[in-house]
Protein backbone atom coordinates (compact mmCIF):
# COMPACT_ATOMS: atom_id res chain seq x y z
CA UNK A 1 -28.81 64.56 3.48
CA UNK A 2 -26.43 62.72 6.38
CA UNK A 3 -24.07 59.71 4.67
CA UNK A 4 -25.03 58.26 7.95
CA UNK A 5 -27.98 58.89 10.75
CA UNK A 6 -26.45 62.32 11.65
CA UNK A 7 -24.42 64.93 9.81
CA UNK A 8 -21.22 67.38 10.34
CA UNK A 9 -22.58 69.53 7.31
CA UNK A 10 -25.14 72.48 8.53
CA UNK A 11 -26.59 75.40 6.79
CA UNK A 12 -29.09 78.66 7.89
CA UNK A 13 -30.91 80.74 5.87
CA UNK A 14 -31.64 84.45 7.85
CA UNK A 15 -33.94 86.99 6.39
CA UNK A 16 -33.41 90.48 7.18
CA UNK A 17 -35.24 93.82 6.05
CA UNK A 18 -32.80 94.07 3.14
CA UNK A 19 -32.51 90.30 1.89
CA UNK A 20 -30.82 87.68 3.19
CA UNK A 21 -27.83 85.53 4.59
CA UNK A 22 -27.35 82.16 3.52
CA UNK A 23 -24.57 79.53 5.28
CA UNK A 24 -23.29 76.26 4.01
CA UNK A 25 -20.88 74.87 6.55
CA UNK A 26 -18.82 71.32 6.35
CA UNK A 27 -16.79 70.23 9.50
CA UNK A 28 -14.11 67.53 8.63
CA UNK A 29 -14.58 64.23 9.66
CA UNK A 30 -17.99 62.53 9.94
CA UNK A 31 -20.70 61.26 12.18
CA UNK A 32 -21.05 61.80 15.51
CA UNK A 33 -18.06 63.61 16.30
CA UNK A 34 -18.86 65.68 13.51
CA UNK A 35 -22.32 66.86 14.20
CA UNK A 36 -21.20 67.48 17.75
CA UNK A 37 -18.47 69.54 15.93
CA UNK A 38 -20.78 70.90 13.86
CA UNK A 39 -23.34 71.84 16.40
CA UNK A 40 -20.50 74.42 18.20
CA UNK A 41 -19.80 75.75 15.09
CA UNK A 42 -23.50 76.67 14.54
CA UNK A 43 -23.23 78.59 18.13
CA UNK A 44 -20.06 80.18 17.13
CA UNK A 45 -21.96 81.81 14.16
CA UNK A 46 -24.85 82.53 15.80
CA UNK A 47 -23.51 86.02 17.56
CA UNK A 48 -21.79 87.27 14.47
CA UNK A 49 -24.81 86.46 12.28
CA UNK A 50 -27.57 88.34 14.94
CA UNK A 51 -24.77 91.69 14.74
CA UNK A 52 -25.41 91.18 11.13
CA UNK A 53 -21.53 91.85 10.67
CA UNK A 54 -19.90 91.92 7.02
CA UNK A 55 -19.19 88.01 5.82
CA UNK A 56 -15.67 88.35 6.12
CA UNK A 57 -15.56 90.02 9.89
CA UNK A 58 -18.27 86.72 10.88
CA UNK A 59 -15.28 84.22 9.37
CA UNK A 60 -12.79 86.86 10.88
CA UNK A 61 -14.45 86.30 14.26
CA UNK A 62 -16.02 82.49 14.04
CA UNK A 63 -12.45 81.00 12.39
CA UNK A 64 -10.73 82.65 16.32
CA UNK A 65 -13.07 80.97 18.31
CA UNK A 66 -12.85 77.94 16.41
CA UNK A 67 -9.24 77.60 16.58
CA UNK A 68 -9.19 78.52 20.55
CA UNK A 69 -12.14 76.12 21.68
CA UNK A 70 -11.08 73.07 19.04
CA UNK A 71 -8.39 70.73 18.61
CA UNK A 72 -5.73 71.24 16.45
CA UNK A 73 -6.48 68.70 13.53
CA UNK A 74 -10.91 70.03 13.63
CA UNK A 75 -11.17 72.43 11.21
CA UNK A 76 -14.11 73.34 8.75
CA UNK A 77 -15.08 75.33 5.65
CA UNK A 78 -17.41 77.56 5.39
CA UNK A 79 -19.65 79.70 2.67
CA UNK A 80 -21.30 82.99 4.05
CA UNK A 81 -23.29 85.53 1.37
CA UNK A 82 -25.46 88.33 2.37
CA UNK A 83 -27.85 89.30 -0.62
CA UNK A 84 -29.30 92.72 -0.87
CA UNK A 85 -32.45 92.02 -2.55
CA UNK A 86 -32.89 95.64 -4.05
CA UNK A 87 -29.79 95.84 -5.84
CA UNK A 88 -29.51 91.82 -6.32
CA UNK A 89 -25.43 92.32 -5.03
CA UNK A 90 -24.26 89.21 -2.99
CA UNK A 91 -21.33 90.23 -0.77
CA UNK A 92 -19.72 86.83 0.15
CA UNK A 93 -16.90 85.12 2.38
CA UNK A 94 -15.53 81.72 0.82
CA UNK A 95 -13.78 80.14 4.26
CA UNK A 96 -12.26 76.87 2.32
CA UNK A 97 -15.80 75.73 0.75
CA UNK A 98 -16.36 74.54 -2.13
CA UNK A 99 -17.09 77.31 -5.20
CA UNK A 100 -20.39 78.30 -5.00
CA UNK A 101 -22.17 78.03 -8.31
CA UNK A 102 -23.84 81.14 -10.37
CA UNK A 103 -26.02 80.16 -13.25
CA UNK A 104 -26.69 83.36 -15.25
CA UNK A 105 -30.06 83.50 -16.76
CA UNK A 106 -28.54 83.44 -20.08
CA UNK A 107 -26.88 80.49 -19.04
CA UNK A 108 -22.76 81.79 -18.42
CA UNK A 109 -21.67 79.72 -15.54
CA UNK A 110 -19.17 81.54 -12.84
CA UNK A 111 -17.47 79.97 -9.54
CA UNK A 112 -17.33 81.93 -6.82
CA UNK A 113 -13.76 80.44 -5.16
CA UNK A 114 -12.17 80.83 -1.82
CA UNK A 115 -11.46 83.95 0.00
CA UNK A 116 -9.12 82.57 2.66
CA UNK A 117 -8.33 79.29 4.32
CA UNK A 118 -10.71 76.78 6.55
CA UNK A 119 -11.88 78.02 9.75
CA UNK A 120 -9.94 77.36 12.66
CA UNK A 121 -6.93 76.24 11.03
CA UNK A 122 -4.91 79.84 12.14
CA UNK A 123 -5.15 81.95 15.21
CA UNK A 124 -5.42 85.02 13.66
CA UNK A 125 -6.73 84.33 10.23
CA UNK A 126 -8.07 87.64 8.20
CA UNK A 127 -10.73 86.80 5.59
CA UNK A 128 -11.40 88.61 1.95
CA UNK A 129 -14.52 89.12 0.76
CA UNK A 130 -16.07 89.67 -3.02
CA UNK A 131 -19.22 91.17 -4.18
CA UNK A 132 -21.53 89.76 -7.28
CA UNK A 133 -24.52 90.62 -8.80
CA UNK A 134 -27.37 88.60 -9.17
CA UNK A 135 -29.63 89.70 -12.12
CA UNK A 136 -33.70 88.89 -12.96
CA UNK A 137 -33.59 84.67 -13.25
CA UNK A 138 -29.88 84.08 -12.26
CA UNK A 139 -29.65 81.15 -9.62
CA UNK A 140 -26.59 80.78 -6.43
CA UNK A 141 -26.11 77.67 -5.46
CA UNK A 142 -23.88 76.63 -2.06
CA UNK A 143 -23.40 73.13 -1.71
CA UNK A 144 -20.89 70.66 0.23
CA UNK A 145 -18.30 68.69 -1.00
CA UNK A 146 -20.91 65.75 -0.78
CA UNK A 147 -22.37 67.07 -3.72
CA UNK A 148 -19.26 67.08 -5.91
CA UNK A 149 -17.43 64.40 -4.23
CA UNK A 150 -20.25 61.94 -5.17
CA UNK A 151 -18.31 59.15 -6.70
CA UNK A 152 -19.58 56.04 -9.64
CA UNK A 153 -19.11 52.36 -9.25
CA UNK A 154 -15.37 53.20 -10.95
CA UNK A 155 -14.67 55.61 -8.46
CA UNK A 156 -14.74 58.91 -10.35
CA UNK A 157 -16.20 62.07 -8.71
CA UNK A 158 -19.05 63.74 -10.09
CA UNK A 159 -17.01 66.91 -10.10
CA UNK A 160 -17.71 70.70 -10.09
CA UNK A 161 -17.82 70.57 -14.54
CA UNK A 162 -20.29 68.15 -14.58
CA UNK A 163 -22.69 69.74 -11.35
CA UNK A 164 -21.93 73.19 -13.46
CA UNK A 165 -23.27 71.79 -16.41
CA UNK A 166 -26.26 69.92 -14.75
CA UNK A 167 -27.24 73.44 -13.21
CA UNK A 168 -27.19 75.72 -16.36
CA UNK A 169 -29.11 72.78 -18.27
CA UNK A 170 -31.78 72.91 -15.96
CA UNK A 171 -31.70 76.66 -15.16
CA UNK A 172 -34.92 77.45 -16.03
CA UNK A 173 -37.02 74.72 -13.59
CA UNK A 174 -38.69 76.00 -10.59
CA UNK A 175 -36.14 75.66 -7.68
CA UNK A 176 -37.53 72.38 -6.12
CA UNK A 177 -37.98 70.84 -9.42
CA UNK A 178 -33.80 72.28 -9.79
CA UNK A 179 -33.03 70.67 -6.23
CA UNK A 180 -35.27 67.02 -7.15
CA UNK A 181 -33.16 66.72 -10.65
CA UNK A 182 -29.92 67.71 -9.00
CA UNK A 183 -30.79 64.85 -6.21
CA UNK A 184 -31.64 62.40 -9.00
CA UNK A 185 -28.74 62.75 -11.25
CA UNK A 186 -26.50 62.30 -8.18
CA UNK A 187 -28.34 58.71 -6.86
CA UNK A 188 -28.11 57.51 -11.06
CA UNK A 189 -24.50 58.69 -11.03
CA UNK A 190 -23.55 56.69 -7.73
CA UNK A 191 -26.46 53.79 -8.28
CA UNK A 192 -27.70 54.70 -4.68
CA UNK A 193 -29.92 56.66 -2.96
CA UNK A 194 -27.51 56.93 0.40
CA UNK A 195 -24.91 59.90 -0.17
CA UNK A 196 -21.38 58.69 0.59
CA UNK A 197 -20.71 61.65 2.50
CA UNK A 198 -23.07 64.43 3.71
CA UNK A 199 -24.67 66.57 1.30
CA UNK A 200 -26.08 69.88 1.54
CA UNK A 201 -27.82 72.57 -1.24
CA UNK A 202 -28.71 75.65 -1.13
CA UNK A 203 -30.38 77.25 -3.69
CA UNK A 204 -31.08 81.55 -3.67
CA UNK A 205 -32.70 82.93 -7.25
CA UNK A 206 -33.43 86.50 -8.34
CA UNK A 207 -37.01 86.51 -9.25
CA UNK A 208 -37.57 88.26 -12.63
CA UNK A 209 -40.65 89.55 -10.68
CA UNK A 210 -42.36 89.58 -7.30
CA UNK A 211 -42.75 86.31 -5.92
């Protein structure tokens, strides 16, 4: 959802023969310039992501060109997992973004933080990456700071607890029922239905069975 007709957030969703990789991005700044900004990034990825590289060697690679082709104060984050659906392990890259969100199916709550810096901020920036495993009925969710950032008429941000919280209390809805409560606790919280800044989710669950 753009805060205004266009938006510097972006996100892809690739299936493969194994599972799947799933991108949140978030450029800095907003409108035009960003979904410009946003639009190059998507072309940078698009090479790494078709090698079907490791997450951290696509940031490795994608942060490089970024830096080279981009002024000095663009930047962006980034969120990268690959999910082998036979074992349920997501290997992920966390360039800057905000900590993606696992909701067990029990209900334990774990952030998945960063693994390096924004893209494009260094010339030769190396990226980490972690592994996790998703088990039957546990939910990922990748989001932008629009989500989080969401402020109330006082102000205060919505905030990673509180989105935690809202997640593992709903765990157990279908995911578009999950992404429609998420959407309306955010418009009650900031008493509108126009995000303040862009806003992307991204929701990946572990079936406990074939879907």
């Amino acid at each position: 959802m753009p805060s205004r007709v266009v938006s510097g957030d972006f996100y892809q969703l690739l299936s493969s023969d194994n599972g799947c990789t799933a991108l949140v991005a978030d450029v800095s700044g907003k409108g035009i310039g960003a979904a410009l900004l946003a639009a190059s990034l998507e072309a940078l990825f698009a090479g790494p992501l078709h090698l079907n590289l490791p997450p951290s060697e696509v940031c490795n690679r994608v942060s490089q060109l970024f830096y080279a082709r981009t002024d000095a104060s663009k930047f962006a984050t980034a969120f990268l997992a690959q999910l082998d659906a036979a074992s349920g392990v997501v290997t992920y890259c966390n360039a800057g973004h905000c900590p993606a969100v696992l909701v067990t199916a029990p209900g334990e709550v774990k952030a998945l933080t960063s693994t390096g810096p924004p893209l494009g901020m260094f010339a030769d920036q190396q990226y980490s990456q972690e592994q996790v495993a998703l088990q039957p009925g546990d939910t990922l969710v990748l989001y932008s700071d629009g989500v989080t950032e969401t402020t109330d008429a006082h102000g205060e941000e919505f905030g990673l607890e509180r989105f935690s919280e809202l997640l593992r209390s709903y765990r157990t809805l279908p995911l578009e029922d999950l992404w429609e409560q998420v959407e309306q606790e955010l418009s009650t919280y900031s008493q509108s239905p126009t995000p303040g800044d862009d806003r992307t989710l991204v929701f990946i669950r572990r079936e406990t069975k074939p879907a």
